[in-house]
N, C-alpha and C. Protein backbone atom coordinates (compact mmCIF):
# COMPACT_ATOMS: atom_id res chain seq x y z
N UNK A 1 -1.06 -11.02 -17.77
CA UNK A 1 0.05 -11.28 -16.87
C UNK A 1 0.25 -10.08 -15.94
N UNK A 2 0.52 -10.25 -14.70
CA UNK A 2 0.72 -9.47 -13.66
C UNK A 2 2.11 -9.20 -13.67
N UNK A 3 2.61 -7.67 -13.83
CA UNK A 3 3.88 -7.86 -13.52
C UNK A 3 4.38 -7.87 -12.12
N UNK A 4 5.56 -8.53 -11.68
CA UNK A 4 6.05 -9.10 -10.71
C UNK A 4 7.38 -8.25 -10.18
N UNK A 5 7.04 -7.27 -8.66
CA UNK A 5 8.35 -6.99 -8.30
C UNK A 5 8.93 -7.15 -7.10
N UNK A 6 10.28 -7.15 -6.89
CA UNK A 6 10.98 -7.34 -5.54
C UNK A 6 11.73 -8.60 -5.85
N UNK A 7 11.86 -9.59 -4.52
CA UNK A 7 12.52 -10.42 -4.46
C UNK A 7 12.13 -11.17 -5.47
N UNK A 8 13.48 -12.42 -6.06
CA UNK A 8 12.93 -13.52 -6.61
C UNK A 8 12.41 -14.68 -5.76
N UNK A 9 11.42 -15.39 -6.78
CA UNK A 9 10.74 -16.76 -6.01
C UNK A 9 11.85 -17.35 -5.61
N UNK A 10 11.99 -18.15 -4.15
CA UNK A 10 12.96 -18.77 -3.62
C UNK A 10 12.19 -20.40 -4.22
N UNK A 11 13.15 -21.08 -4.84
CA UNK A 11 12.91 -22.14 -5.50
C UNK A 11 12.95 -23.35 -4.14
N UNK A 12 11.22 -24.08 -4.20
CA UNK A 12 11.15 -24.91 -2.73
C UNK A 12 10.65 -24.18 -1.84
N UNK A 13 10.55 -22.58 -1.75
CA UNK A 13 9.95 -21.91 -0.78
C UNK A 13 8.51 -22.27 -1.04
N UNK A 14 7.14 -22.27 -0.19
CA UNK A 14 6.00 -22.27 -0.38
C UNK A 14 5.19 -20.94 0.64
N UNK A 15 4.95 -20.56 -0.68
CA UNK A 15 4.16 -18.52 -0.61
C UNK A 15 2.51 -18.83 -0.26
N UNK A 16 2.27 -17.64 0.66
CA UNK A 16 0.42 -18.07 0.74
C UNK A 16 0.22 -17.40 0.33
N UNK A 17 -0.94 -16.93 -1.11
CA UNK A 17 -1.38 -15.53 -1.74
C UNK A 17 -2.10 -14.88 -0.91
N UNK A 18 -1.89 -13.47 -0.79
CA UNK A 18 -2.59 -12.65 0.07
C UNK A 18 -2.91 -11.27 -0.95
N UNK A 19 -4.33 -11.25 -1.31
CA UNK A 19 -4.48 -10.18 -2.45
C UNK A 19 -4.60 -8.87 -0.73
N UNK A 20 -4.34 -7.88 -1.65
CA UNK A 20 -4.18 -6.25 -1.25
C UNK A 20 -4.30 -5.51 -1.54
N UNK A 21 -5.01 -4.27 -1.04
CA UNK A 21 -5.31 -3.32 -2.24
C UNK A 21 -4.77 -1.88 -1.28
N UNK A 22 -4.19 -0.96 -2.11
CA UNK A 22 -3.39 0.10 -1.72
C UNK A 22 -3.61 1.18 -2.35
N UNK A 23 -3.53 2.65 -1.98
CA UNK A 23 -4.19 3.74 -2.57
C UNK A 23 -2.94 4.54 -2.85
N UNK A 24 -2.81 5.74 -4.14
CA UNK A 24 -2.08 6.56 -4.36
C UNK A 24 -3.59 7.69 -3.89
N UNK A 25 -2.72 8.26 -2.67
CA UNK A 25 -3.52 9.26 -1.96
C UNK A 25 -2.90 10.80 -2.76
N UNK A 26 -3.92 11.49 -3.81
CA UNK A 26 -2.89 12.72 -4.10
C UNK A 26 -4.09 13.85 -3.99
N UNK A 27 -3.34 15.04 -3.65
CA UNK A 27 -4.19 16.20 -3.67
C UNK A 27 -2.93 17.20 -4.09
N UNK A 28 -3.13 17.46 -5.22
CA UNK A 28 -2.38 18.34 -6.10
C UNK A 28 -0.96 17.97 -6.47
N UNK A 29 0.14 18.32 -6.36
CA UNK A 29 1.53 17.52 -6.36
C UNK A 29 1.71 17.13 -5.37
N UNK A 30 1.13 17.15 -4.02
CA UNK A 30 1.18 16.41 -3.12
C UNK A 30 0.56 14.51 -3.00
N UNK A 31 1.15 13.53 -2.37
CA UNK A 31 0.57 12.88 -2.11
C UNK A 31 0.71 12.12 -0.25
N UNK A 32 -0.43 11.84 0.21
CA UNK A 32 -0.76 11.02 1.40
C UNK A 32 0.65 9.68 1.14
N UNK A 33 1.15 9.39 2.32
CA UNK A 33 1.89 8.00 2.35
C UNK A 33 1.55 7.19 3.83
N UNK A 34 1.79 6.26 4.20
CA UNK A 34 2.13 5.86 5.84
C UNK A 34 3.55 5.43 5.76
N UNK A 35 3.81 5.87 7.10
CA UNK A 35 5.55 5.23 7.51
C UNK A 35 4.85 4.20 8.41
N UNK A 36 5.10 2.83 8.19
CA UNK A 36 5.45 1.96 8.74
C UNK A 36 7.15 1.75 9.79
N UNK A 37 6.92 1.87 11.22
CA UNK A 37 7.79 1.84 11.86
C UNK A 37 8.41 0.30 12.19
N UNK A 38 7.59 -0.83 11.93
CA UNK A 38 8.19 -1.56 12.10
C UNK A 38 7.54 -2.62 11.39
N UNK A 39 7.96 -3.80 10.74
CA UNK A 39 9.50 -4.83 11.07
C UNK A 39 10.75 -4.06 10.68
N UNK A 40 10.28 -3.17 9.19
CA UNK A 40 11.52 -2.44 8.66
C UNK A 40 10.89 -0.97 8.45
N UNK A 41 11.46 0.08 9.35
CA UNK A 41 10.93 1.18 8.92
C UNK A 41 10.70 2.04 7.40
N UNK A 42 9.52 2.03 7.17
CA UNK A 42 9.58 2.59 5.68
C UNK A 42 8.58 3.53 5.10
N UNK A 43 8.48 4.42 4.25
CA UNK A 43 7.56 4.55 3.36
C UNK A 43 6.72 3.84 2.81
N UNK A 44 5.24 4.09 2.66
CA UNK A 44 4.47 2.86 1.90
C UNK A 44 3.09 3.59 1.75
N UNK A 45 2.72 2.73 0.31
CA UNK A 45 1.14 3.40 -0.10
C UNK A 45 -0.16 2.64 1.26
N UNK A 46 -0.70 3.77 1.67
CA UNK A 46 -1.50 3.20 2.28
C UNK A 46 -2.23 1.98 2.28
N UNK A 47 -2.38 1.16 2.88
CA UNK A 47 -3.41 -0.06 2.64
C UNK A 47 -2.75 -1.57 2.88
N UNK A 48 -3.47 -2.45 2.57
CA UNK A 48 -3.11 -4.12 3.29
C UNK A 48 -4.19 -4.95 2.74
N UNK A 49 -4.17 -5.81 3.28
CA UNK A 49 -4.38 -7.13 3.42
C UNK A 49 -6.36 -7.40 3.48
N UNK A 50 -6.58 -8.02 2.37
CA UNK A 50 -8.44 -8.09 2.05
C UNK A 50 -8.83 -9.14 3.28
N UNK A 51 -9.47 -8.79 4.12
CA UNK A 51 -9.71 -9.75 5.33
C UNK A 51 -11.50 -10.89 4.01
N UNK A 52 -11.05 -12.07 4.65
CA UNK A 52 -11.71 -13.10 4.25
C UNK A 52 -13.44 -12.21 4.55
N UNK A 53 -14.10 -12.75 3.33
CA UNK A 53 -15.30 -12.28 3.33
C UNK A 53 -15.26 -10.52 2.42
N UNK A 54 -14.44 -9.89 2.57
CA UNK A 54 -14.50 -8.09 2.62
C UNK A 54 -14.29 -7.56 1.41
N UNK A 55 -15.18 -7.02 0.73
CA UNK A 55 -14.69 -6.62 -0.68
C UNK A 55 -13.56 -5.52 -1.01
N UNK A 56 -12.70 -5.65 -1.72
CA UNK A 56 -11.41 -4.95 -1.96
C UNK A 56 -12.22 -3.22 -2.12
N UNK A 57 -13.36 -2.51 -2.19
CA UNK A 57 -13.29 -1.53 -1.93
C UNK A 57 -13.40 -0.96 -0.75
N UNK A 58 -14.16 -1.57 -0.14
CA UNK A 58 -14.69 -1.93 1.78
C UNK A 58 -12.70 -1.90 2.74
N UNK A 59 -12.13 -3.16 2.28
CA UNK A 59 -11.03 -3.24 2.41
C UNK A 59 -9.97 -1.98 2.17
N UNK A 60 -10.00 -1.38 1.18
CA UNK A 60 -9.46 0.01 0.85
C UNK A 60 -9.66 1.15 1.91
N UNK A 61 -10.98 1.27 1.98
CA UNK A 61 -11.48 2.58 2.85
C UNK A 61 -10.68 2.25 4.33
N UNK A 62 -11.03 0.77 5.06
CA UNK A 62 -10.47 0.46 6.01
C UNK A 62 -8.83 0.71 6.21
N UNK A 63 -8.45 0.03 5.27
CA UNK A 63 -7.06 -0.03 5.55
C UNK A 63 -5.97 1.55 5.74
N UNK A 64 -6.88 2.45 4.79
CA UNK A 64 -6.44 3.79 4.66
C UNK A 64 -6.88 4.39 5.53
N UNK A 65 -7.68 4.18 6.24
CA UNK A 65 -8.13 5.00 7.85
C UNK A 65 -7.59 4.63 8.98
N UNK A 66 -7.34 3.24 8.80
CA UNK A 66 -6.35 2.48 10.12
C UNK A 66 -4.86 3.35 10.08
N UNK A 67 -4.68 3.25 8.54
CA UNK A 67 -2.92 3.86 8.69
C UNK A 67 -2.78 5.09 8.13
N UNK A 68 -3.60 5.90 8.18
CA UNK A 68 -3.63 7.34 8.17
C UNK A 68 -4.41 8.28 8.59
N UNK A 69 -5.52 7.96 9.19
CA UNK A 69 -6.95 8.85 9.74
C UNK A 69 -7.42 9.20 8.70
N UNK A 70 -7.33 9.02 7.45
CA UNK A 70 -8.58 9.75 6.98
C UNK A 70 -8.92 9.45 6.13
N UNK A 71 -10.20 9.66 5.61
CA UNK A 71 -11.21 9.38 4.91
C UNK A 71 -11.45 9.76 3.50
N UNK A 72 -11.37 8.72 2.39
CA UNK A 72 -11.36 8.97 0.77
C UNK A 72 -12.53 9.22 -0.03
N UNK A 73 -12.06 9.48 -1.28
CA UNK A 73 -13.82 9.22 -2.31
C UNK A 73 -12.65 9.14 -3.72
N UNK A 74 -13.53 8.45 -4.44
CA UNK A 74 -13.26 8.74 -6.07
C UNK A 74 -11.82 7.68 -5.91
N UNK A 75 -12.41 6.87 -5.35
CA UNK A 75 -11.11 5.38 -5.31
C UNK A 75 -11.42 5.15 -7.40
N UNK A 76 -10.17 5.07 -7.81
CA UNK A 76 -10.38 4.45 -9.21
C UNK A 76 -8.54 3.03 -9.46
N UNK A 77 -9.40 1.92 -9.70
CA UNK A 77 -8.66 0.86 -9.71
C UNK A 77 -7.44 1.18 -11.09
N UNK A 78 -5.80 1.26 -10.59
CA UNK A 78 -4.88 1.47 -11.81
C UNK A 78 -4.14 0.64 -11.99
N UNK A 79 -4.06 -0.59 -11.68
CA UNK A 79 -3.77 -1.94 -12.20
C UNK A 79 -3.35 -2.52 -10.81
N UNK A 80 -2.49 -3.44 -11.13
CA UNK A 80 -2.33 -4.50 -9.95
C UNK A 80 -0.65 -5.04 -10.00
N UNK A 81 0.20 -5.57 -9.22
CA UNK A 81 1.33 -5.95 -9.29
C UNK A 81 1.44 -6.79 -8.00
N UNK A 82 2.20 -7.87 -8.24
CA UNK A 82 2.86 -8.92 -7.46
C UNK A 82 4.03 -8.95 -7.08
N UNK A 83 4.26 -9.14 -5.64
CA UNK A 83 5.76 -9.28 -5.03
C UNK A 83 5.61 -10.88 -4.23
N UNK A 84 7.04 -11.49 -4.28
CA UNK A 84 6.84 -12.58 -3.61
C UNK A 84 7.75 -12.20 -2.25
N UNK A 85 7.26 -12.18 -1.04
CA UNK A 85 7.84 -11.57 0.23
C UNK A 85 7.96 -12.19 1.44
N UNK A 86 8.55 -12.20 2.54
CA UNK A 86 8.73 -12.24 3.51
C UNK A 86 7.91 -11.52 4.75
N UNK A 87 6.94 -12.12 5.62
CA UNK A 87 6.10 -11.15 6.35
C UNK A 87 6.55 -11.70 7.73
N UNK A 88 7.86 -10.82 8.10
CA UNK A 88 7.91 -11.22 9.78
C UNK A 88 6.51 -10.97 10.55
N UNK A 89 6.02 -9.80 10.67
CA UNK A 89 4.75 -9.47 11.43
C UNK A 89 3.70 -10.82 11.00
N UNK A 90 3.51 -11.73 10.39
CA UNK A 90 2.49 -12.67 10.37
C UNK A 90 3.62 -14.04 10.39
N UNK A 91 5.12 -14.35 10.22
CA UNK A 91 6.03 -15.38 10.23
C UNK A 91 4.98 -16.29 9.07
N UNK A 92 5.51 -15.39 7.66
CA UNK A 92 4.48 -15.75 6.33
C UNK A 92 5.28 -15.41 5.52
N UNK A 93 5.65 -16.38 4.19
CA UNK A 93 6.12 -16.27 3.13
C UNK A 93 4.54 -16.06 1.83
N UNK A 94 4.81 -14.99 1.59
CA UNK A 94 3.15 -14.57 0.57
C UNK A 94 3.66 -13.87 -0.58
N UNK A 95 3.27 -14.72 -1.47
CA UNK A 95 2.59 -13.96 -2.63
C UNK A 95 1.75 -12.69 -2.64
N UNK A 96 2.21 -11.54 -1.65
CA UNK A 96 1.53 -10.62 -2.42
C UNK A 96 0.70 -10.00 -3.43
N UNK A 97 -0.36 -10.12 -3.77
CA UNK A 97 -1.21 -9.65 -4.76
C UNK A 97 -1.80 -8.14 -4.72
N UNK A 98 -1.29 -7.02 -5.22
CA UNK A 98 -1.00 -5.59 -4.51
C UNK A 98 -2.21 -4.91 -5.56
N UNK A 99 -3.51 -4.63 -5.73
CA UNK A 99 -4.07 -3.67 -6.40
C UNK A 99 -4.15 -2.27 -5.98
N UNK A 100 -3.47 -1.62 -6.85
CA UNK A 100 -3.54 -0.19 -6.70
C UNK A 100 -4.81 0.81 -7.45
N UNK A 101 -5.09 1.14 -6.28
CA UNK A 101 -6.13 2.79 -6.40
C UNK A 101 -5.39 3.98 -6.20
N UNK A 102 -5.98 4.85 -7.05
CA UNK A 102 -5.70 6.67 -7.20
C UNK A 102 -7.15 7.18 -6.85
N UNK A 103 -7.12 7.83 -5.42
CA UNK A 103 -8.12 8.66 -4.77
C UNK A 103 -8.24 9.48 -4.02
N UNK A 104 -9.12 10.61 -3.71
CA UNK A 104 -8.59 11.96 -2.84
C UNK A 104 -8.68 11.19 -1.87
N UNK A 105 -7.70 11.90 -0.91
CA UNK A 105 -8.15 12.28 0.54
C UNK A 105 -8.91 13.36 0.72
N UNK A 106 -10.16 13.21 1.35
CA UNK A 106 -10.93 14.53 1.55
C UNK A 106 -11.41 14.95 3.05
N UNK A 107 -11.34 14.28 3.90
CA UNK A 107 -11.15 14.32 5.48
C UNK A 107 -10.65 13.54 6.38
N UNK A 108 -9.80 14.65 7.29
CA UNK A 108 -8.73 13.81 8.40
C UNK A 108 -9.52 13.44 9.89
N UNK A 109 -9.61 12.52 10.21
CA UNK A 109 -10.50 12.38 11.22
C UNK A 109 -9.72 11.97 12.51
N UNK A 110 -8.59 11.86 12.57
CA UNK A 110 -7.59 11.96 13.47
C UNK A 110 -6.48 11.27 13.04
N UNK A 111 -5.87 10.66 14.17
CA UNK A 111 -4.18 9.97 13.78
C UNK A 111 -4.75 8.48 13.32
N UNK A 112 -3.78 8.15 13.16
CA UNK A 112 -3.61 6.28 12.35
C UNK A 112 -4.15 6.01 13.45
N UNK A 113 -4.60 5.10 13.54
CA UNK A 113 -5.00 3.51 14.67
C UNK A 113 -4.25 2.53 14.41
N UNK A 114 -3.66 2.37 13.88
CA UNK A 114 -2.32 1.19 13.40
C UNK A 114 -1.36 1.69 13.86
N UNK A 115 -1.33 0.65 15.11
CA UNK A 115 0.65 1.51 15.64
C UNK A 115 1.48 1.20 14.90
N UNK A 116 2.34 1.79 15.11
CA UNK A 116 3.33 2.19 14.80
C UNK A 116 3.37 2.83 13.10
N UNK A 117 2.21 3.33 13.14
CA UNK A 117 2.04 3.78 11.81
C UNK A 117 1.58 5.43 11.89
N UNK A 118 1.86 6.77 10.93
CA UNK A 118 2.20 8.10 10.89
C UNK A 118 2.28 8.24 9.27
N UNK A 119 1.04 8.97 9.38
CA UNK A 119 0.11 9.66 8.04
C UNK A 119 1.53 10.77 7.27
N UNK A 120 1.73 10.49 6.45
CA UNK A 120 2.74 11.61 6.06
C UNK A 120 2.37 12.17 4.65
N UNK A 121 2.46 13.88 4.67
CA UNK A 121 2.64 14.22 3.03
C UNK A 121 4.02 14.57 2.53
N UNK A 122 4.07 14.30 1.31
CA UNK A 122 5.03 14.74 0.42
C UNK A 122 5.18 14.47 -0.49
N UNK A 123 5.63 15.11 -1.16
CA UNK A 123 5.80 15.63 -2.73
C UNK A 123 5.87 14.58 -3.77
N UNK A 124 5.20 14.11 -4.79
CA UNK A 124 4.89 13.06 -6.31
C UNK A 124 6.49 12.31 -5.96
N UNK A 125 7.33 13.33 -6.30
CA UNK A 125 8.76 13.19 -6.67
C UNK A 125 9.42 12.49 -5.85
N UNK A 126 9.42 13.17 -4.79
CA UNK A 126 10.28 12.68 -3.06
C UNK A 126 9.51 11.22 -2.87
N UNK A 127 7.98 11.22 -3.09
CA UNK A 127 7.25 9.53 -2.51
C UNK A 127 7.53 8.58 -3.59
N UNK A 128 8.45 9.01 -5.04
CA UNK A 128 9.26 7.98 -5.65
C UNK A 128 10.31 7.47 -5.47
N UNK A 129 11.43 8.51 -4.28
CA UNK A 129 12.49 8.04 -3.95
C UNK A 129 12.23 7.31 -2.61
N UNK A 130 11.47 7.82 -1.92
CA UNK A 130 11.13 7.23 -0.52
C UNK A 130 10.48 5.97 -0.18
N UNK A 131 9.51 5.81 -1.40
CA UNK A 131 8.67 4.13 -1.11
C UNK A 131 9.27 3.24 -1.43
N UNK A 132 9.45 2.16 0.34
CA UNK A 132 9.68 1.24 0.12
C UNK A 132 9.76 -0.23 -0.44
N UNK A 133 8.55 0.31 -1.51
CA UNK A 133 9.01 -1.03 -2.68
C UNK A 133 9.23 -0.80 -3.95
N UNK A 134 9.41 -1.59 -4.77
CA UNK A 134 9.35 -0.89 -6.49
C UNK A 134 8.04 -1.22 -7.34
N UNK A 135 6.79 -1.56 -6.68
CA UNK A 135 5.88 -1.91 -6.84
C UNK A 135 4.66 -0.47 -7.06
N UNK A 136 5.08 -0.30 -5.43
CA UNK A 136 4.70 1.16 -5.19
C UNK A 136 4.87 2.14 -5.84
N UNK A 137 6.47 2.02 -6.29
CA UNK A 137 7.09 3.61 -7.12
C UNK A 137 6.70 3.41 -8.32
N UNK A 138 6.95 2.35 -8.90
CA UNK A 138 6.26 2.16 -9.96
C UNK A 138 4.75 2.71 -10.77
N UNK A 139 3.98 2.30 -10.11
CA UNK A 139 2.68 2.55 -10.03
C UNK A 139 2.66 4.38 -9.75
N UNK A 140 3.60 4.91 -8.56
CA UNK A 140 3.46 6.44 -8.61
C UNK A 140 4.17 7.14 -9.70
N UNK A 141 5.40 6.92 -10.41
CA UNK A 141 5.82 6.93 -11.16
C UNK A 141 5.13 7.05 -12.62
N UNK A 142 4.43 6.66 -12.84
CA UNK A 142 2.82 6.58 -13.91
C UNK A 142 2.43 8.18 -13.92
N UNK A 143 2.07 8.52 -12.44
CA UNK A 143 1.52 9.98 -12.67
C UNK A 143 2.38 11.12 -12.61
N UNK A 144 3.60 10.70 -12.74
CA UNK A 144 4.48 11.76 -12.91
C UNK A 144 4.88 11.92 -14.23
């Protein structure tokens, strides 16, 4: 069983599953995050959405270079968690399917390519109060 966080299932709503895979970026007590500036400005573990065809490690590397510039190694899979959500940016009710990786960052190769998106570090502690889901903190929360 996957545990399940955030909103509850809206009973009659119909969710499209969208698996995802997202990285805990750390280099020492520091860790990598992206701020997402919009629909809702927030904190968030790097990464998104497995494009049809793309294998969830392929998908990883991508998604973490789009929304932070830079480039990983030593991706290791630390379980997985489900949110059922609201996606103004796609006007999509999804099942979220969120697999989380723990991997360095080991080179910055410039800024995000995902607008409205800004590579940020800070501290194990602070990216438990700051990420915007409980999915996320959760999962960082583990290595603290």
């Amino acid at each position: 069983m996957i545990r399940r966080f955030g909103e509850a299932v809206k009973p009659g709503q119909t969710y499209r599953r969208r698996p995802g895979v997202y990285a805990i970026l750390q280099d020492g007590d520091a860790v990598l995050v992206t701020h997402q500036a919009a629909p809702v400005p927030e904190f968030q573990l790097p990464g998104g959405g497995i494009d049809p065809g793309e294998s969830p490690l392929h998908a990883l590397h991508r998604e973490v270079f789009e929304e932070t510039g830079w480039r990983i190694a030593g991706a290791r899979r630390l379980g997985a968690f489900r949110r059922f959500t609201y996606m103004p940016e796609y006007d999509l009710w999804a099942e979220k399917l969120c697999t989380v990786y723990h991997a360095r960052p080991v080179r910055r190769l410039g800024p995000p390519s995902e607008a409205g998106h800004s590579a940020v570090w800070m501290t194990l502690e602070a990216a438990v109060l700051e990420l915007g889901n409980a999915g996320d903190r959760a999962f960082l929360q583990r290595l603290l």
